[in-house]
N, C-alpha and C. Protein backbone atom coordinates (compact mmCIF):
# COMPACT_ATOMS: atom_id res chain seq x y z
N UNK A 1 95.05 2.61 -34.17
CA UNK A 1 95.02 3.35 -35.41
C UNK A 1 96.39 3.23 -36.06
N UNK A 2 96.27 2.51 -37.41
CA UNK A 2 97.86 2.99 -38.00
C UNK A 2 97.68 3.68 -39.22
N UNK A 3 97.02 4.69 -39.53
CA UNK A 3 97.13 5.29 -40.28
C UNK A 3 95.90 6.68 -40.38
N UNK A 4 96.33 7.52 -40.45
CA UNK A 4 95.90 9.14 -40.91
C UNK A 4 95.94 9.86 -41.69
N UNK A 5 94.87 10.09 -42.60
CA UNK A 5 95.53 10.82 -44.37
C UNK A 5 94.52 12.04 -44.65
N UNK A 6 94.63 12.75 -44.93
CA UNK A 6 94.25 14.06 -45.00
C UNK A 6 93.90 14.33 -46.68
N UNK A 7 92.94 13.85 -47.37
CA UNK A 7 92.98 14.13 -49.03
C UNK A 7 91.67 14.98 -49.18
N UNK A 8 92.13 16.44 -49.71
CA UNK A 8 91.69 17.23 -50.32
C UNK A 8 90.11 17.48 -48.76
N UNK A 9 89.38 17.30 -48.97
CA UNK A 9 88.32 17.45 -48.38
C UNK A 9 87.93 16.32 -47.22
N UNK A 10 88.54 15.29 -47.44
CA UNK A 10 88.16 13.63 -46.90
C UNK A 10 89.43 13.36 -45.91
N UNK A 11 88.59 12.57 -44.97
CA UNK A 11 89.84 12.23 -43.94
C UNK A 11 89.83 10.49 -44.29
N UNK A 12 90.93 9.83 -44.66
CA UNK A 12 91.35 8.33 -44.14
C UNK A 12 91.61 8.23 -42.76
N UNK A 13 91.17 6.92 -42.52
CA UNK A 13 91.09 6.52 -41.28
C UNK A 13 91.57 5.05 -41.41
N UNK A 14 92.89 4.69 -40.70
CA UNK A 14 92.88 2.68 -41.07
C UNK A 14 93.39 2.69 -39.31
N UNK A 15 92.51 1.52 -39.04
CA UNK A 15 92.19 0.74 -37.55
C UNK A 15 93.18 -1.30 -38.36
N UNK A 16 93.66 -1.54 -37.07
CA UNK A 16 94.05 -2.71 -37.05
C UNK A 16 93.62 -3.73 -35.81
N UNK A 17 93.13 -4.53 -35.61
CA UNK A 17 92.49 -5.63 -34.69
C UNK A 17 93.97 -6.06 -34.21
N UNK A 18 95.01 -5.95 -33.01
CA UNK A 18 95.50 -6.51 -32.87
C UNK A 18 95.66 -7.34 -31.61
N UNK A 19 94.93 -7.28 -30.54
CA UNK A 19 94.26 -8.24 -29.95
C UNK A 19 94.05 -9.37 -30.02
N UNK A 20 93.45 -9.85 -31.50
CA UNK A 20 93.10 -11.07 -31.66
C UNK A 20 91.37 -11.23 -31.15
N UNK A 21 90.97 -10.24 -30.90
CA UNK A 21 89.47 -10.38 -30.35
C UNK A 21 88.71 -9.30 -30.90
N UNK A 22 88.03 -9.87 -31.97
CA UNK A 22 87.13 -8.59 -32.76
C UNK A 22 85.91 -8.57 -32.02
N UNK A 23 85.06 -7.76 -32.89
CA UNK A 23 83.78 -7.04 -31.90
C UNK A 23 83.66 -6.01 -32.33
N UNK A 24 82.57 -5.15 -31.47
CA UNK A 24 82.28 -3.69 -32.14
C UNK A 24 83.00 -2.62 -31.11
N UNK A 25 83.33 -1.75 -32.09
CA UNK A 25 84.34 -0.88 -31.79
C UNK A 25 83.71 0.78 -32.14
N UNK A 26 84.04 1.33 -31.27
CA UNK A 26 82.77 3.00 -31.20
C UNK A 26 84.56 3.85 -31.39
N UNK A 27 83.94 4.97 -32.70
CA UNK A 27 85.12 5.90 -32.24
C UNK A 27 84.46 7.00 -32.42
N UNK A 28 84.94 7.91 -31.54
CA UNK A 28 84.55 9.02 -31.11
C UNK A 28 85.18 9.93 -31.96
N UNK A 29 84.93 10.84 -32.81
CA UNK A 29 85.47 11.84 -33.79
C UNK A 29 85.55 13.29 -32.83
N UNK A 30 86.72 14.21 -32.89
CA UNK A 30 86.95 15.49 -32.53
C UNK A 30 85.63 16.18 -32.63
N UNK A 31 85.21 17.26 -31.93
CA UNK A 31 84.09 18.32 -31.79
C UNK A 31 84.63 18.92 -33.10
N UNK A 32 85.65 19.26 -33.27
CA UNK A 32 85.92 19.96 -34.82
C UNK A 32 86.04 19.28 -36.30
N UNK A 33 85.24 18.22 -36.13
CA UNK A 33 85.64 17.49 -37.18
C UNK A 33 84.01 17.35 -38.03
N UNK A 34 83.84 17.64 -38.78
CA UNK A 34 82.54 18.17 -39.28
C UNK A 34 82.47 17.34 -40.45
N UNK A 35 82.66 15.47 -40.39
CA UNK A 35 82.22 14.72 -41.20
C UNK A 35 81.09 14.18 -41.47
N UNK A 36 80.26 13.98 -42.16
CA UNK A 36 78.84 13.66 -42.71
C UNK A 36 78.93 12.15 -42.50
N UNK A 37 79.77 11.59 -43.57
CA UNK A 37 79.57 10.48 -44.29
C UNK A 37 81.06 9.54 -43.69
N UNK A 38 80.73 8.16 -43.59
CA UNK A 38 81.74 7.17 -43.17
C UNK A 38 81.90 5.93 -43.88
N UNK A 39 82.46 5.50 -44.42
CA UNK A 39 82.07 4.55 -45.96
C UNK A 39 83.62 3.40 -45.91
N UNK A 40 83.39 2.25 -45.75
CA UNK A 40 84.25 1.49 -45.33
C UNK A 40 85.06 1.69 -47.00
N UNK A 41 86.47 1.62 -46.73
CA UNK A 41 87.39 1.10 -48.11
C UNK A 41 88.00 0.30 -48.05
N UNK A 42 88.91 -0.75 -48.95
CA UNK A 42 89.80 -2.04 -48.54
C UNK A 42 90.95 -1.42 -48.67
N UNK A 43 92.17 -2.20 -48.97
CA UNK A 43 93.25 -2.00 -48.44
C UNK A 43 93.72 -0.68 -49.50
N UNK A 44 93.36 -0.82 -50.42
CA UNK A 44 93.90 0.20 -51.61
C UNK A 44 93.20 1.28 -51.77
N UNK A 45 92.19 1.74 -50.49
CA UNK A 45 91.63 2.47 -50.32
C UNK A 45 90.44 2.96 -51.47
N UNK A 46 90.02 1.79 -52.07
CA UNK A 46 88.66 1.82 -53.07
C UNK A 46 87.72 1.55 -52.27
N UNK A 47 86.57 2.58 -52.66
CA UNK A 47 85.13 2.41 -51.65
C UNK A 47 84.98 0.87 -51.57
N UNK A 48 84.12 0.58 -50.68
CA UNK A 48 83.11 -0.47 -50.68
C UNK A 48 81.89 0.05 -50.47
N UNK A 49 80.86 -0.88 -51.19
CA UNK A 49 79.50 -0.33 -50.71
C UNK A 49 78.80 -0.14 -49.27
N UNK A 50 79.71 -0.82 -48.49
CA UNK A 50 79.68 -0.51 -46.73
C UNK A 50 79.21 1.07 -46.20
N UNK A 51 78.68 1.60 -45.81
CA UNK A 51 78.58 3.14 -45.08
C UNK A 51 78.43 2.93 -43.54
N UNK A 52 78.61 3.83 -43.08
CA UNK A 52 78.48 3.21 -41.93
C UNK A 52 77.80 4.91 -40.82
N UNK A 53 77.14 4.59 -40.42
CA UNK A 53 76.62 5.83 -39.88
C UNK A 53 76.81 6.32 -38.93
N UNK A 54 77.14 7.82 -38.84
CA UNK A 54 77.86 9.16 -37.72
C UNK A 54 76.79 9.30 -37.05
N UNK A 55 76.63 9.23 -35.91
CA UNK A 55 75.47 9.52 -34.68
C UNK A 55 76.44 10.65 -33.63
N UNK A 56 76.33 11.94 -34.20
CA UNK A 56 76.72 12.71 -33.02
C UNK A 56 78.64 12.89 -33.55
N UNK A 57 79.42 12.49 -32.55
CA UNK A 57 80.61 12.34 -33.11
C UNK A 57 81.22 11.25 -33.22
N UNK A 58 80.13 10.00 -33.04
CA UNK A 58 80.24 8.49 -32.64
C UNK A 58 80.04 7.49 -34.19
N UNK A 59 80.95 7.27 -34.21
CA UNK A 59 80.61 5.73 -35.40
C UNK A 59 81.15 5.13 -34.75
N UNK A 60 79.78 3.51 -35.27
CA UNK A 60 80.43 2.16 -34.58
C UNK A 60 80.37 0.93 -35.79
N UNK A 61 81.15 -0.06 -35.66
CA UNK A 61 81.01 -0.53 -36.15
C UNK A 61 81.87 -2.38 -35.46
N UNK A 62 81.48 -2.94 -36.45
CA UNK A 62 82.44 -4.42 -35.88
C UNK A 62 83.72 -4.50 -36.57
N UNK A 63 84.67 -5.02 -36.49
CA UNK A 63 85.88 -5.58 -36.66
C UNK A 63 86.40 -6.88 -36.44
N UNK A 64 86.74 -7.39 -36.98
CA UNK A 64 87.00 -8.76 -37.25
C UNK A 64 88.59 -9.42 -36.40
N UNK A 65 88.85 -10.33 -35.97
CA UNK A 65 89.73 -10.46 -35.37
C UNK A 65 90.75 -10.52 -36.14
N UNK A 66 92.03 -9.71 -35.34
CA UNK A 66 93.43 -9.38 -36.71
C UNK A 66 93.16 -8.85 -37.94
N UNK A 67 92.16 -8.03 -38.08
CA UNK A 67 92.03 -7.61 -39.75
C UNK A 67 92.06 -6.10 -39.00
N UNK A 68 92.39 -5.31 -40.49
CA UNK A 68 92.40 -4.00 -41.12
C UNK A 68 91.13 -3.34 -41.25
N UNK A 69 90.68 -1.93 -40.86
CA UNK A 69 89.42 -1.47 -41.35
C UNK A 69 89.82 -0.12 -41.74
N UNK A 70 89.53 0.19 -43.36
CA UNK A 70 89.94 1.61 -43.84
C UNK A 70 88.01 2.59 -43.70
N UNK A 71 88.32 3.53 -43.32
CA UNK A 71 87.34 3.91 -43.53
C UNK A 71 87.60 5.50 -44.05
N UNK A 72 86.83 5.82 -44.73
CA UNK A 72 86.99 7.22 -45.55
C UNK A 72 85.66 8.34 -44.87
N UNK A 73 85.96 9.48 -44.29
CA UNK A 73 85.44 10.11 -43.85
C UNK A 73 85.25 11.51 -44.69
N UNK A 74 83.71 11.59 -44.88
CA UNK A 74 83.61 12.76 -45.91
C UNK A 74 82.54 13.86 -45.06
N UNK A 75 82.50 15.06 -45.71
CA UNK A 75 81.68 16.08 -45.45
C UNK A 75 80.54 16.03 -46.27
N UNK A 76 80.39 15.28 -47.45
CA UNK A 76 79.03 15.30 -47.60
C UNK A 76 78.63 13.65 -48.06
């Protein structure tokens, strides 16, 4: 994880591949963290049409080898 941002209602989230070996990657969200919605953004943190879906406190998704993944975490 290199990055954590806290805006207004929404949590940022940015993940970095540095390994060199992408694949799918599960993260487990806090019991207190009461996000709905998970919606990939690029580097400047503008949506993409990507969502990606919360099962429990679990989103998964793939990652690409050496790349960046912003993802924006909302309550509704």
């Amino acid at each position: 994880m290199t990055a954590l941002q806290k805006n207004e209602d929404d949590l940022l989230l940015r993940l970095w591949e540095q390994a060199g070996m992408g694949g799918e990657v599960t993260i487990t969200l806090p019991e207190s963290f009461r996000y709905k919605k998970a919606i990939l953004c690029n580097l400047r943190n503008v949506k993409l049409e990507n969502e990606i879906n919360i099962t429990g406190q679990k989103l998964r998704l793939n990652i690409d080898a050496n790349a960046p993944v912003t993802i924006l975490l909302t309550a509704q």
